[in-house]
Protein backbone atom coordinates (compact mmCIF):
# COMPACT_ATOMS: atom_id res chain seq x y z
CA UNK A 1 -243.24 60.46 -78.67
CA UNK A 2 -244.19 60.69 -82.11
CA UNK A 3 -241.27 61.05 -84.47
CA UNK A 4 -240.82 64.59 -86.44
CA UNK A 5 -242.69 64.00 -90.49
CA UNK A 6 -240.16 64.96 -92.84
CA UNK A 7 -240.98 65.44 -96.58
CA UNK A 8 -237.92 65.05 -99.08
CA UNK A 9 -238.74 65.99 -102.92
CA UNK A 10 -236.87 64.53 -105.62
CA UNK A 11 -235.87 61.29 -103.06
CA UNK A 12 -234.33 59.72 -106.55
CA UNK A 13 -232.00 62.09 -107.06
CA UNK A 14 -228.52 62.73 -106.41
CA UNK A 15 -229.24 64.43 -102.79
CA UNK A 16 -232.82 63.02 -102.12
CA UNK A 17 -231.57 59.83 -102.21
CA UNK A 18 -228.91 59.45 -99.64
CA UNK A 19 -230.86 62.18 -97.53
CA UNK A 20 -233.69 59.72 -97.02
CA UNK A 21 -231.78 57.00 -95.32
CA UNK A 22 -229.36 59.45 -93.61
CA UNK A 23 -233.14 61.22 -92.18
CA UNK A 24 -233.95 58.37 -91.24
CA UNK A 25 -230.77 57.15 -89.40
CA UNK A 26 -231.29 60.48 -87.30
CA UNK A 27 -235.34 58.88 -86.16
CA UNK A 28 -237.54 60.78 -88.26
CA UNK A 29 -240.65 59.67 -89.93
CA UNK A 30 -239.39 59.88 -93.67
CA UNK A 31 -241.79 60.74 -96.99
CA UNK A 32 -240.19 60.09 -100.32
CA UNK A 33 -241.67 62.03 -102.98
CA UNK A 34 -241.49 61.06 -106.39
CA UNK A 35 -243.66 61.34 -109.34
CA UNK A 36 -243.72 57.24 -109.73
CA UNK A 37 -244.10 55.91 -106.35
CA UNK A 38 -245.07 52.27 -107.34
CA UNK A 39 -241.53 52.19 -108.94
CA UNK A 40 -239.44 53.38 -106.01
CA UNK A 41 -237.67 50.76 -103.95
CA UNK A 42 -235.50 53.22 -101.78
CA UNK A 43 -235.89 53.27 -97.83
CA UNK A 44 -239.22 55.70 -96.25
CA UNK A 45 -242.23 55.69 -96.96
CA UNK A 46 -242.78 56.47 -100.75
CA UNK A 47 -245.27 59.25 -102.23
CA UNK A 48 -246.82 60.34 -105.26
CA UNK A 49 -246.25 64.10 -106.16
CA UNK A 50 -244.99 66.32 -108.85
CA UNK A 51 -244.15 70.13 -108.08
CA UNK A 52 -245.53 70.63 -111.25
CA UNK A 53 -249.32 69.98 -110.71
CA UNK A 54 -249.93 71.64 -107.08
CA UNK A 55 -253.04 69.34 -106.92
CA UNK A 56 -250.90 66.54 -106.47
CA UNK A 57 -248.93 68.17 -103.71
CA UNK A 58 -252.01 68.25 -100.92
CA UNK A 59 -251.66 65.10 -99.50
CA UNK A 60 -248.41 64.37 -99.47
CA UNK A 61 -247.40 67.92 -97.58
CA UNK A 62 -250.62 66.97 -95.20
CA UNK A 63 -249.12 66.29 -91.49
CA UNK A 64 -245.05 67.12 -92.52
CA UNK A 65 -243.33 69.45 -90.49
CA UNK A 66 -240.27 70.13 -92.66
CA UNK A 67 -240.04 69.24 -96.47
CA UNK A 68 -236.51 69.64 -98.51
CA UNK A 69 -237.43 71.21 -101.94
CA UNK A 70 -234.84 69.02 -103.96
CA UNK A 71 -236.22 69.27 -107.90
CA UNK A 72 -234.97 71.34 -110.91
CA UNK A 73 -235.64 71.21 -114.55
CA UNK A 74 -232.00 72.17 -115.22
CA UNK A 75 -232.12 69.59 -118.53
CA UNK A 76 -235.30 72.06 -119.99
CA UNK A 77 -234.43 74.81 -122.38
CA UNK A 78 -237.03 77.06 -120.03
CA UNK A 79 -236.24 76.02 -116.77
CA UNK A 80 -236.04 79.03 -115.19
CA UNK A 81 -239.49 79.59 -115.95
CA UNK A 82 -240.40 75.90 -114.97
CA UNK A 83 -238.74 76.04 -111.55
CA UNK A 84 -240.15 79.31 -110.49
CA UNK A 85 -243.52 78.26 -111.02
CA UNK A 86 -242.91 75.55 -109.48
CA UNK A 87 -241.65 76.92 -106.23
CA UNK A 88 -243.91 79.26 -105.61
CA UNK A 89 -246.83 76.41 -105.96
CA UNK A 90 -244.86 74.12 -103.88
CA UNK A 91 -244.47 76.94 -100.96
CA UNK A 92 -248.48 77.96 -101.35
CA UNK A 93 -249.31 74.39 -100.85
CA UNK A 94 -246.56 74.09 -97.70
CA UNK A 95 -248.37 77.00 -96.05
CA UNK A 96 -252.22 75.26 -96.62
CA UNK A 97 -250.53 72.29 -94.99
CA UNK A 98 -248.94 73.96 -92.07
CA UNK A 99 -245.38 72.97 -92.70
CA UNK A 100 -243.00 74.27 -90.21
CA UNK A 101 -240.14 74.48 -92.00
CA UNK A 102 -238.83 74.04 -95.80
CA UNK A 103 -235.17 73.59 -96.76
CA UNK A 104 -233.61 74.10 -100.07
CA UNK A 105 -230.35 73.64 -101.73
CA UNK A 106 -229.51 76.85 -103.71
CA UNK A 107 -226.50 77.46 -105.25
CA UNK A 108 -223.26 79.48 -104.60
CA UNK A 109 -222.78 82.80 -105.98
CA UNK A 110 -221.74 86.69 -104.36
CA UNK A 111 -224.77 88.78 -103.73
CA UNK A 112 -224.93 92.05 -106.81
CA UNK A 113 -222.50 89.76 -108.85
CA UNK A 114 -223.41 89.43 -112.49
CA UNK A 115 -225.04 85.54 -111.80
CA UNK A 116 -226.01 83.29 -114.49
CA UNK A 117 -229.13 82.06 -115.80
CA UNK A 118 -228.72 79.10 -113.56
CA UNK A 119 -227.94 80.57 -110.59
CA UNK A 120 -229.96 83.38 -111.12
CA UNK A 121 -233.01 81.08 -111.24
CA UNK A 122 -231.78 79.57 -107.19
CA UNK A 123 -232.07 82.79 -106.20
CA UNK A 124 -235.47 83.27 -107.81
CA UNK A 125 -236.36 79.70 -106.40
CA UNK A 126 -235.13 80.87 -103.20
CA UNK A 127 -237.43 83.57 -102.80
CA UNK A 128 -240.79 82.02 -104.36
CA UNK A 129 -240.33 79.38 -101.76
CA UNK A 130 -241.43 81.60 -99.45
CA UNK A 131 -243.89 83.80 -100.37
CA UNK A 132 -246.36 81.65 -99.17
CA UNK A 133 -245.16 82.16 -95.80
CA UNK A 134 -243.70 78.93 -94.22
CA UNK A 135 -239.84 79.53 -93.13
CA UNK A 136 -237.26 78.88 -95.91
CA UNK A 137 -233.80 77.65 -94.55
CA UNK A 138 -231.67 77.73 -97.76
CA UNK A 139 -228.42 75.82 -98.55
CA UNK A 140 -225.93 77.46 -101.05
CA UNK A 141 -222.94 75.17 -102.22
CA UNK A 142 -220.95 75.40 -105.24
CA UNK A 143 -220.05 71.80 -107.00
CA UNK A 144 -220.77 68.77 -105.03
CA UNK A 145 -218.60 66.28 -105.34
CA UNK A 146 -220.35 62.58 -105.16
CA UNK A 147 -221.27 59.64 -107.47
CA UNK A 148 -224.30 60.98 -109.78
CA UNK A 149 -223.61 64.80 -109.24
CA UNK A 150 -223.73 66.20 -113.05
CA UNK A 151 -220.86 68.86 -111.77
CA UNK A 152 -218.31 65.98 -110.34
CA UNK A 153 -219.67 63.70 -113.15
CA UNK A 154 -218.37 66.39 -116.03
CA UNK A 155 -215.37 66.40 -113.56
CA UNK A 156 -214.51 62.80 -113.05
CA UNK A 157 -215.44 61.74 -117.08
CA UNK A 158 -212.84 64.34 -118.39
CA UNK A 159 -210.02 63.03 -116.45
CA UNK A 160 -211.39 59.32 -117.40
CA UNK A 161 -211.46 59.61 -121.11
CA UNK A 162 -209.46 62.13 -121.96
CA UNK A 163 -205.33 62.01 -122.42
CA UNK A 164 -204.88 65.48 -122.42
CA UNK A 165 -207.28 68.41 -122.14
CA UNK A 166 -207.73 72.06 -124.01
CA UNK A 167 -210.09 74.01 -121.49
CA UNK A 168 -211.61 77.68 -121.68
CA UNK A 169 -210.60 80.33 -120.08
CA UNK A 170 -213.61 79.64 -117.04
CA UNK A 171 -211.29 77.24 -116.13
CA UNK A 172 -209.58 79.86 -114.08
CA UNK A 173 -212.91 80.67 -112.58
CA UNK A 174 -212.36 80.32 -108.23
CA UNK A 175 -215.03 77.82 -106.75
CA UNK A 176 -215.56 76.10 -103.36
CA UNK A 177 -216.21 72.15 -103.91
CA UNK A 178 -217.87 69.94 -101.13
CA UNK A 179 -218.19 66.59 -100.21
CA UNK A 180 -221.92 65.24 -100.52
CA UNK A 181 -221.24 63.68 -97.28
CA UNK A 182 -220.89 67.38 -95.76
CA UNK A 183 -223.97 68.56 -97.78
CA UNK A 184 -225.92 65.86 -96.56
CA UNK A 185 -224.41 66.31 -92.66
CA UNK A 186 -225.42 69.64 -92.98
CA UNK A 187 -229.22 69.42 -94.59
CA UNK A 188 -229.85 66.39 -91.83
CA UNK A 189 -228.39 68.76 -88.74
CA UNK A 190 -230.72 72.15 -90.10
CA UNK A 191 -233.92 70.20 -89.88
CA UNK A 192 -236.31 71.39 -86.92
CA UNK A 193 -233.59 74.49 -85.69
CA UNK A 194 -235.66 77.11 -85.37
CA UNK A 195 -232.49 79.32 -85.12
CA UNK A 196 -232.26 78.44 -88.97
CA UNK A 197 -235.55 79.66 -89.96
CA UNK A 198 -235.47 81.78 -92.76
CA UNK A 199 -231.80 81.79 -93.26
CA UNK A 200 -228.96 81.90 -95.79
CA UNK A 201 -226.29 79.34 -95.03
CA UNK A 202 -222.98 78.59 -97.28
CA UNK A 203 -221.14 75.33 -97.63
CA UNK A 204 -218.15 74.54 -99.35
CA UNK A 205 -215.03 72.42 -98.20
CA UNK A 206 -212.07 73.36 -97.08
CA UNK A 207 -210.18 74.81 -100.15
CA UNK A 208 -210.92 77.42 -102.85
CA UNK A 209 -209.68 75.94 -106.13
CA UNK A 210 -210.25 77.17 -109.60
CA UNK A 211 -211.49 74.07 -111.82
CA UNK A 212 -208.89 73.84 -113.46
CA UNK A 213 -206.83 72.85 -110.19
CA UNK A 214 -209.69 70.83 -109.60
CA UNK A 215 -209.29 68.74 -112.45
CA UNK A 216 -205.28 68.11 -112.00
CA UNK A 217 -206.15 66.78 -108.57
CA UNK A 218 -209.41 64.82 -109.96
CA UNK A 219 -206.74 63.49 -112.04
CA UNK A 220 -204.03 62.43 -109.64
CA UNK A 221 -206.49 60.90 -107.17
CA UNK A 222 -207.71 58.73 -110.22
CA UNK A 223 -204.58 57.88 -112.16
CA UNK A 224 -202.01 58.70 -110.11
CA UNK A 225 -200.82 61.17 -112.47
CA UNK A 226 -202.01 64.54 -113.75
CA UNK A 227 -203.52 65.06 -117.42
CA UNK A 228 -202.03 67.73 -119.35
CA UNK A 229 -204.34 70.85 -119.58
CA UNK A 230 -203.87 73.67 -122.20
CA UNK A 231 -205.80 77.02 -121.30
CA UNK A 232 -206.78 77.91 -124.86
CA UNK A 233 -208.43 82.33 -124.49
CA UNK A 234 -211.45 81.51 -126.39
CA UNK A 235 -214.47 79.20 -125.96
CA UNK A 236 -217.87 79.61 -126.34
CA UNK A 237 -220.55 78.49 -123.75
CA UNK A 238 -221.92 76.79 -127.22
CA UNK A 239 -218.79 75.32 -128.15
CA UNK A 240 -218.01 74.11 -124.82
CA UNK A 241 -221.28 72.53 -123.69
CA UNK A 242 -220.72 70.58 -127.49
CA UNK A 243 -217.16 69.77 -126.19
CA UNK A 244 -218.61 68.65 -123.55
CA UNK A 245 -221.44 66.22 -125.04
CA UNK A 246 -218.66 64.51 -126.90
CA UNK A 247 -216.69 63.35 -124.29
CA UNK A 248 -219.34 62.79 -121.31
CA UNK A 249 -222.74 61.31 -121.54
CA UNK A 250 -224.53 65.00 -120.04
CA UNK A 251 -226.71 66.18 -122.39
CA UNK A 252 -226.16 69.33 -124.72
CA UNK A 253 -229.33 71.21 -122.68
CA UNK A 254 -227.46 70.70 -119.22
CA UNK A 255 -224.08 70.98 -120.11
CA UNK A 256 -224.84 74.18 -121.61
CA UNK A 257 -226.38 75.72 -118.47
CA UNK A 258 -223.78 74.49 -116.37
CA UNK A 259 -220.96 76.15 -118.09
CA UNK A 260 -222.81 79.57 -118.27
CA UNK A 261 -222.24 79.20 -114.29
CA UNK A 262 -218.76 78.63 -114.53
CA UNK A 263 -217.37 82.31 -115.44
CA UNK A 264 -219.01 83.34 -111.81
CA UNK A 265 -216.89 83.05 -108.77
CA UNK A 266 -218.81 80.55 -106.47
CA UNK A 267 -216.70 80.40 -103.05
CA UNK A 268 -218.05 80.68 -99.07
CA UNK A 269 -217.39 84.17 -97.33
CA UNK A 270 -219.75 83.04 -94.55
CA UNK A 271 -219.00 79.56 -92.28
CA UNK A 272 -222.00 80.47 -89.75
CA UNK A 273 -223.18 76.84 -90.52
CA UNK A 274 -220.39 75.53 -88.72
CA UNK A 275 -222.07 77.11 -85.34
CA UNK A 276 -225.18 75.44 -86.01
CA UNK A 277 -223.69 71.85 -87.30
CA UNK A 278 -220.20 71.76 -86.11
CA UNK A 279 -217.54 69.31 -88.03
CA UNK A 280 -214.86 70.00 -90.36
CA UNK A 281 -215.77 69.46 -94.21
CA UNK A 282 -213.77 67.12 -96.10
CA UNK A 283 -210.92 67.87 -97.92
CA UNK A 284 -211.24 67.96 -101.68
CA UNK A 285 -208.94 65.35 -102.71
CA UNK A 286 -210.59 62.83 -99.76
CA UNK A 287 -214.04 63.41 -101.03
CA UNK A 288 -212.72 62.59 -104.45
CA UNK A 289 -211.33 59.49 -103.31
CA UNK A 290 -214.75 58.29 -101.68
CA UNK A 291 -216.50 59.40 -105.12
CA UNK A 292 -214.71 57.18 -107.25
CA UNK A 293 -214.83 54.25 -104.54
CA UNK A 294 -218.50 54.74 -104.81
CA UNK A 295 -218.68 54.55 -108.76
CA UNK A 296 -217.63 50.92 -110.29
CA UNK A 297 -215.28 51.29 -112.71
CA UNK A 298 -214.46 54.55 -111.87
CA UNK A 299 -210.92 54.27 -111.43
């Protein structure tokens, strides 16, 4: 029996890259798409193709069944624009190719809520996926907690290098963080269900937590104590994404998108993934631990 093709974009990346070995653990025939496939060295079989140039995209989606749509251009002043045109190329091409399915990982975020630019744009993405027909089965999750995420990395370089923290009032802002161990559980256990076909799912871990709470436990996990926060009323998305670029290594363009998400209440109201890949998500404080086990020097 010939084993399932499976097309994962952005197979460098934070997801893509322990989604590869993880598809392939599960026996499917694995593509790794990146834009320098001489250079990659990660398990599958690499491929050359950039969402940005559609022409590029015809032979690698030739013969896949599923593809995960992994990429953003979150670090470009215009990446809503970028990732929309993007998408909606990427799902054309799927449907030339007859690809089955297509999987993406949105982002968290009440439907008729005032959404950021960010998330604003996964929606957007969400939607231009699938004009071109093929099935979209879509992923939202708020912050994902693993080595390399930019969300846990903002997260786990605070409570490194700073003594004592002044946060904005967003700090107070409810979310829903995961393990990237669930995310990736969950991405693996969608593929092929046709009872996921062009559906919404949300993911999140067990607990709702503002960041702020987020950070005091980052910080106990890590120290074994808990850095002093003040909530100061007043902090620009400007002035924070600059606080930010002093004190982390996550660029001013990022940093600033990021924390125009954080004022919007990102937390599951929905757990009908659970009926199609059963488990319990990990606790928040346990997927910290294996985060900073996973990072040298972390701790």
């Amino acid at each position: 029996m010939t084993a399932t093709r499976v097309l994962v974009t952005g197979a460098t990346g934070f997801i893509g890259s322990r989604l590869v070995p993880a598809l392939l653990d599960q026996g499917y025939d694995v593509s790794a798409m990146t834009r320098r496939p001489d250079a990659y060295d990660g398990p599958g079989t690499p491929v050359g193709g950039d969402v940005h140039d559609p022409a590029s995209l015809t032979s690698v989606l030739e013969g896949v069944e599923v593809a995960y749509y992994l990429v953003h251009s979150l670090d470009s002043a215009d990446f809503a624009e970028r990732d929309g045109r993007a998408a909606r190329a990427f799902g054309e091409q799927a449907e030339k190719a007859g690809v089955r399915q297509l999987v993406y990982l949105g982002g968290l975020g009440a439907e008729g809520t005032d959404l950021s630019p960010h998330l604003r744009s996964r929606r957007e993405v969400e939607g231009l996926l699938g004009a071109g027909g093929v099935p979209v089965t879509v992923l939202r999750a708020g912050i994902v907690v693993g080595r390399g995420g930019i969300s846990w990395e903002l997260t786990r370089q605070l409570v490194k290098n700073l003594p004592a923290m002044i946060v904005p009032r967003w700090a107070s802002t409810r979310t829903q963080p995961v393990a990237v161990d669930d995310v990736i559980r969950y991405l693996v256990g969608v593929a092929g269900q046709e009872r996921a076909h062009g559906r919404v799912f949300e993911v999140g871990g067990p607990e709702q937590m503002s960041y702020l709470e987020m950070l005091e436990v980052a910080s106990e996990v890590a120290t074994g104590r808990r850095v002093p926060i003040l909530r100061v009323p007043v902090l620009t998305p400007r002035l924070s994404s600059y606080w930010l670029w002093l004190v982390t290594d996550v660029d001013v363009t990022t940093g600033r998108n990021l924390v125009d998400s954080m004022g919007t209440e990102v937390v599951v109201t929905d757990r009908s993934i659970e009926e199609l890949v059963p488990g319990e998500p990990l606790p928040y404080a346990e997927a910290v631990r294996r985060a900073l086990e996973d990072t040298p020097g972390a701790r």
